[in-house]
Protein backbone atom coordinates (compact mmCIF):
# COMPACT_ATOMS: atom_id res chain seq x y z
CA UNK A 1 -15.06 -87.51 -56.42
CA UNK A 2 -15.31 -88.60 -52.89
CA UNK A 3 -13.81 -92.03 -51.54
CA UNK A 4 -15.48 -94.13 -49.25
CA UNK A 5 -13.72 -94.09 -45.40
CA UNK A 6 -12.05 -97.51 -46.75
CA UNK A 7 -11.14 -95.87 -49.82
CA UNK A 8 -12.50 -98.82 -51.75
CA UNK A 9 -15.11 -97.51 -53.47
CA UNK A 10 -16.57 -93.97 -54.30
CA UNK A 11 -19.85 -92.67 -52.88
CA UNK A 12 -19.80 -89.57 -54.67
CA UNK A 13 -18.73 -88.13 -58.32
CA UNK A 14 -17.56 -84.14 -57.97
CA UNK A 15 -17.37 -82.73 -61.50
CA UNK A 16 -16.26 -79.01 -62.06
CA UNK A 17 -19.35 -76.53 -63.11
CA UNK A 18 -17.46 -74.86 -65.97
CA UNK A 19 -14.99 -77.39 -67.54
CA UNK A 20 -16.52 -80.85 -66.27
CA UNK A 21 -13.44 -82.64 -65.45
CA UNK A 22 -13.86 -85.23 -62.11
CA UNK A 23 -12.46 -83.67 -58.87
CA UNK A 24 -10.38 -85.95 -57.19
CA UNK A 25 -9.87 -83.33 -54.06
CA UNK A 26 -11.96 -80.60 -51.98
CA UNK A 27 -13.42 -78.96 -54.73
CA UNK A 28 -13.74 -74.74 -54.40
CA UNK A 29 -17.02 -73.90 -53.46
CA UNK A 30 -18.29 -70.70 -54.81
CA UNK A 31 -21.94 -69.31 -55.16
CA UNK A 32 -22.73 -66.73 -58.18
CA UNK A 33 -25.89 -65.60 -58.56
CA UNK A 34 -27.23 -67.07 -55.10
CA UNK A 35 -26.33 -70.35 -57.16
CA UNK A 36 -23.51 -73.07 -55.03
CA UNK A 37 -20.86 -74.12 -58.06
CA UNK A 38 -17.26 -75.94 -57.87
CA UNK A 39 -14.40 -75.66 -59.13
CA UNK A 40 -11.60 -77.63 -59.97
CA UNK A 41 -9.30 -74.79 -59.61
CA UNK A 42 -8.83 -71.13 -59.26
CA UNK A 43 -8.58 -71.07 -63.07
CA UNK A 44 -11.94 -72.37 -63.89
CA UNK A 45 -13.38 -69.59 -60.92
CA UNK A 46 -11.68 -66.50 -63.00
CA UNK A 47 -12.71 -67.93 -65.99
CA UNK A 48 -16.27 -68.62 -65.53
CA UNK A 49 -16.82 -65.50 -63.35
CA UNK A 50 -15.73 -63.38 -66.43
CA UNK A 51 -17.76 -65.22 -68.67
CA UNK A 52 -21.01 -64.49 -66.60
CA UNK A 53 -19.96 -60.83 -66.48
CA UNK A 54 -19.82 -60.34 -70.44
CA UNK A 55 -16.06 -59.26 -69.89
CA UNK A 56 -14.50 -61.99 -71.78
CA UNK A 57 -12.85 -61.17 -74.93
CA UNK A 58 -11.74 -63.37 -76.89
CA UNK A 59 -7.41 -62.93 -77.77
CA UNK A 60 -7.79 -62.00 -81.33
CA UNK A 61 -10.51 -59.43 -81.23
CA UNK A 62 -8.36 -57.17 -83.93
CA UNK A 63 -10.59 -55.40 -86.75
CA UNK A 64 -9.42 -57.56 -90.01
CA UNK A 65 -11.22 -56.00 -92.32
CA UNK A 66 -9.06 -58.16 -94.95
CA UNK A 67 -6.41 -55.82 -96.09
């Protein structure tokens, strides 16, 4: 989100390109796959630059086979 000089209004809405919430500061710029992104924080970077690299597992990935 980006305030106008007078901060009265807002010329721009900045949402993050993995979770969606509104960026109220400099967002982090990143490009993956020759593709410009931000980021609300270094948390959504790691996050979505395991998830496009198939190395996200998810916490309970345990064989339950039901016994």
């Amino acid at each position: 989100m980006r305030f106008s000089d007078n901060g009265y209004y807002l010329e721009e809405y900045t949402k993050c390109d993995n979770c969606g919430v509104l960026i109220y500061r400099k967002p982090i710029h990143v490009s993956l796959d020759s593709k410009p992104r931000r980021y609300c924080s270094d948390w959504c970077v790691e996050w979505d630059i395991q998830r496009s690299a198939d190395t996200f597992a998810p916490a309970n990935s345990k064989n339950t086979s039901g016994k």
